[in-house]
C-alpha atoms as a PDB file:
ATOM      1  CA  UNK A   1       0.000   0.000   0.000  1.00  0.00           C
ATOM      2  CA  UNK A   2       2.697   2.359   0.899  1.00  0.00           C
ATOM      3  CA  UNK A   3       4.510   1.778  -2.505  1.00  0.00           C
ATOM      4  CA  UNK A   4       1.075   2.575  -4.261  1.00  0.00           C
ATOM      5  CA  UNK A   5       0.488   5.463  -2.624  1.00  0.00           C
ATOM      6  CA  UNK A   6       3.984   6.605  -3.227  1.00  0.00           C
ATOM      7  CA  UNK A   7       4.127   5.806  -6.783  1.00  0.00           C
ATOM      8  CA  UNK A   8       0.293   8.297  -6.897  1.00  0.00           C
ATOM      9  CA  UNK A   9       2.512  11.327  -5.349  1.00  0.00           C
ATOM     10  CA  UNK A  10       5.284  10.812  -7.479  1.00  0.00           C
ATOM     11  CA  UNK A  11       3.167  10.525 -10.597  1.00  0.00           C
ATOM     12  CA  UNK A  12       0.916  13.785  -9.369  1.00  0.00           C
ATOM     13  CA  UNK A  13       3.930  15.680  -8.858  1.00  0.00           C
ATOM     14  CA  UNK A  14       6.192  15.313 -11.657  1.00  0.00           C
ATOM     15  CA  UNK A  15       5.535  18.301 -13.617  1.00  0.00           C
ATOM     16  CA  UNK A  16       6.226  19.852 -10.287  1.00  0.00           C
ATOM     17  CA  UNK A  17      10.436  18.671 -10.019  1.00  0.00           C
ATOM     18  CA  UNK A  18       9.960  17.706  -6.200  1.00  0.00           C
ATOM     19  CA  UNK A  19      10.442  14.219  -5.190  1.00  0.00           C
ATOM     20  CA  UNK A  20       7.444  12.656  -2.712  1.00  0.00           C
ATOM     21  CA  UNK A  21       9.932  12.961   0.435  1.00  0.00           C
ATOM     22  CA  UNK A  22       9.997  16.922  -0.479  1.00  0.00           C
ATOM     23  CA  UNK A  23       6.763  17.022  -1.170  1.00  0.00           C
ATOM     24  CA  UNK A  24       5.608  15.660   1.842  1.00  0.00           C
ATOM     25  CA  UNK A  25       8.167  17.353   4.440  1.00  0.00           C
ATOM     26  CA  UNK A  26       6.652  20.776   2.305  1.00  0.00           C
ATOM     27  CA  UNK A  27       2.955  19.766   3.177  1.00  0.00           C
ATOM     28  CA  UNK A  28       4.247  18.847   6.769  1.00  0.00           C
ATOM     29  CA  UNK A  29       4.887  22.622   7.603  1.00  0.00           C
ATOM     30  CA  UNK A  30       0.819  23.581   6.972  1.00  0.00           C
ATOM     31  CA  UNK A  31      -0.186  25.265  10.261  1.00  0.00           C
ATOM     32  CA  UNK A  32      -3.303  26.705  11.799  1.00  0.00           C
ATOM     33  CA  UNK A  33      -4.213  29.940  13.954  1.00  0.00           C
ATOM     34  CA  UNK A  34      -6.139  29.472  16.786  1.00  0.00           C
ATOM     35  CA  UNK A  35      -9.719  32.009  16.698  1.00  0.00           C
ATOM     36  CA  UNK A  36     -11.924  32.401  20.408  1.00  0.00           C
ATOM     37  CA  UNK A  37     -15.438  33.201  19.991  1.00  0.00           C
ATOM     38  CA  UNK A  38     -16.778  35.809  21.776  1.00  0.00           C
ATOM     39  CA  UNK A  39     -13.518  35.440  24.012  1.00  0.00           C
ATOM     40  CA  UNK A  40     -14.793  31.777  24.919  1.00  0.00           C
ATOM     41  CA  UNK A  41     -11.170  29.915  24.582  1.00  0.00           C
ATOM     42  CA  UNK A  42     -13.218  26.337  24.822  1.00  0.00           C
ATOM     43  CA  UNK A  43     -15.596  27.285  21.826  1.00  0.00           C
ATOM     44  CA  UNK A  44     -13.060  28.350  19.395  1.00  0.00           C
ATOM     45  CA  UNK A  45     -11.583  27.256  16.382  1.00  0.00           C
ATOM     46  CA  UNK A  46      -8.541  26.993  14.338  1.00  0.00           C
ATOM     47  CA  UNK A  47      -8.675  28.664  11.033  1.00  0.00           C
ATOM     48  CA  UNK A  48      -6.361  27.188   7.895  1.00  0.00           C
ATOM     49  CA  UNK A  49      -4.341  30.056   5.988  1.00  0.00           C
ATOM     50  CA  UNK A  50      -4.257  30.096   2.457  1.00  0.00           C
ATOM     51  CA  UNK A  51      -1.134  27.648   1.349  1.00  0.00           C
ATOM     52  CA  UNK A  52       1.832  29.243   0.006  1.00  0.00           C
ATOM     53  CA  UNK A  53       1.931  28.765  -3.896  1.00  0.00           C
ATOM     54  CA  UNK A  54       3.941  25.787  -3.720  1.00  0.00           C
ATOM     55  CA  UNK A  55       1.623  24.352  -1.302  1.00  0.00           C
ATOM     56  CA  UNK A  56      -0.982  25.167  -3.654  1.00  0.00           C
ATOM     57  CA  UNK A  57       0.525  23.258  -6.369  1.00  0.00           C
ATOM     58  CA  UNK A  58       0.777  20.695  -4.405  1.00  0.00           C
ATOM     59  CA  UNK A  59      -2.639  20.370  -3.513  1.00  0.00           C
ATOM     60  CA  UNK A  60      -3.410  21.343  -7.473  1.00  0.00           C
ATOM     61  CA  UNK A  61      -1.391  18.432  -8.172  1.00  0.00           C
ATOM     62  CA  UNK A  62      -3.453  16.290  -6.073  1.00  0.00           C
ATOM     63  CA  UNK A  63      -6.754  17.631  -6.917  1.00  0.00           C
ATOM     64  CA  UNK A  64      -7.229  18.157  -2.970  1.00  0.00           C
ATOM     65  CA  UNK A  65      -8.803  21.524  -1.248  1.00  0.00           C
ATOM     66  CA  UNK A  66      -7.441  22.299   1.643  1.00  0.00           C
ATOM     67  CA  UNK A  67      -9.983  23.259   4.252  1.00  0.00           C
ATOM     68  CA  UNK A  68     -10.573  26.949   5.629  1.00  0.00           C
ATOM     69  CA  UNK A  69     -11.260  26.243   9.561  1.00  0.00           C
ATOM     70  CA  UNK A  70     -10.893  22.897  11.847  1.00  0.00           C
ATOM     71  CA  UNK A  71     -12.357  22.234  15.132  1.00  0.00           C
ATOM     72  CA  UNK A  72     -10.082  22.256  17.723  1.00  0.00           C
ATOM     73  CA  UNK A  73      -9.176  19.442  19.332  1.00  0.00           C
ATOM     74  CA  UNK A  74     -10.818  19.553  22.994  1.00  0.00           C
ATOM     75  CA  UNK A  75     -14.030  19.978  21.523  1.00  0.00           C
ATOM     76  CA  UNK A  76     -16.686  16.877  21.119  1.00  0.00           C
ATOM     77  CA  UNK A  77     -19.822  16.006  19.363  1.00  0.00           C
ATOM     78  CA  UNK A  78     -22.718  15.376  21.479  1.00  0.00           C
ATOM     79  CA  UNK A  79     -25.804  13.104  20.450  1.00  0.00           C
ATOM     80  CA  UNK A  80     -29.220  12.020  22.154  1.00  0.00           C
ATOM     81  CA  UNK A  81     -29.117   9.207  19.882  1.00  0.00           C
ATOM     82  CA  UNK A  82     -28.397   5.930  21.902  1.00  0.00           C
ATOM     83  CA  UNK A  83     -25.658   3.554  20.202  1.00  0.00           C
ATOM     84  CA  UNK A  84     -26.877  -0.088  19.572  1.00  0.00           C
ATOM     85  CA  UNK A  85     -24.458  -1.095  22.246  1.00  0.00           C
ATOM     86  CA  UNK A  86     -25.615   0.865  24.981  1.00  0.00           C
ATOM     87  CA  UNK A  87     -29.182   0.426  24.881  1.00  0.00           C
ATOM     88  CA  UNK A  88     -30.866  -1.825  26.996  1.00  0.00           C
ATOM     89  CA  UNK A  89     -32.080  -5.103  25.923  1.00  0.00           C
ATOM     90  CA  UNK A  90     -35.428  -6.584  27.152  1.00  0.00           C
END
């Protein structure tokens, strides 16, 4: 799997020049910048800058969109839906 997936970058990128070890260690340097709402630091989010332009031929390359905000990482998802696991059986 690992050669497949390697042989995909290097075939994306070759009009680019960059090998898939660049390529990578270039993608590995994406950041984002954490935003508070309404000064709440638990509700906030972190927001994606646009890549520089060889990110963004990177991503071209790959046909993928970076996207513009993430949730951060101490947040969660609440449901009132019960899993199959946890309800009780009769």
């Amino acid at each position: 799997l690992a050669y497949l997936i390697r042989r995909k970058l290097a075939d994306a990128w070759r009009d680019l020049d960059v090998t898939v070890e660049e390529g990578l260690k270039k993608l590995s340097t994406l950041c984002a910048m954490e935003h508070e709402i309404n000064g709440n630091q638990t509700g906030g989010m972190l927001s994606v800058p646009q890549p520089r332009p060889s990110l963004a031929r990177l991503f071209s390359a790959l046909t993928i969109t970076p996207p513009s905000a993430l949730p951060r990482r101490t947040g969660h998802v609440d449901s009132r839906r019960k899993l199959p696991s946890r309800r009780k059986s009769k």
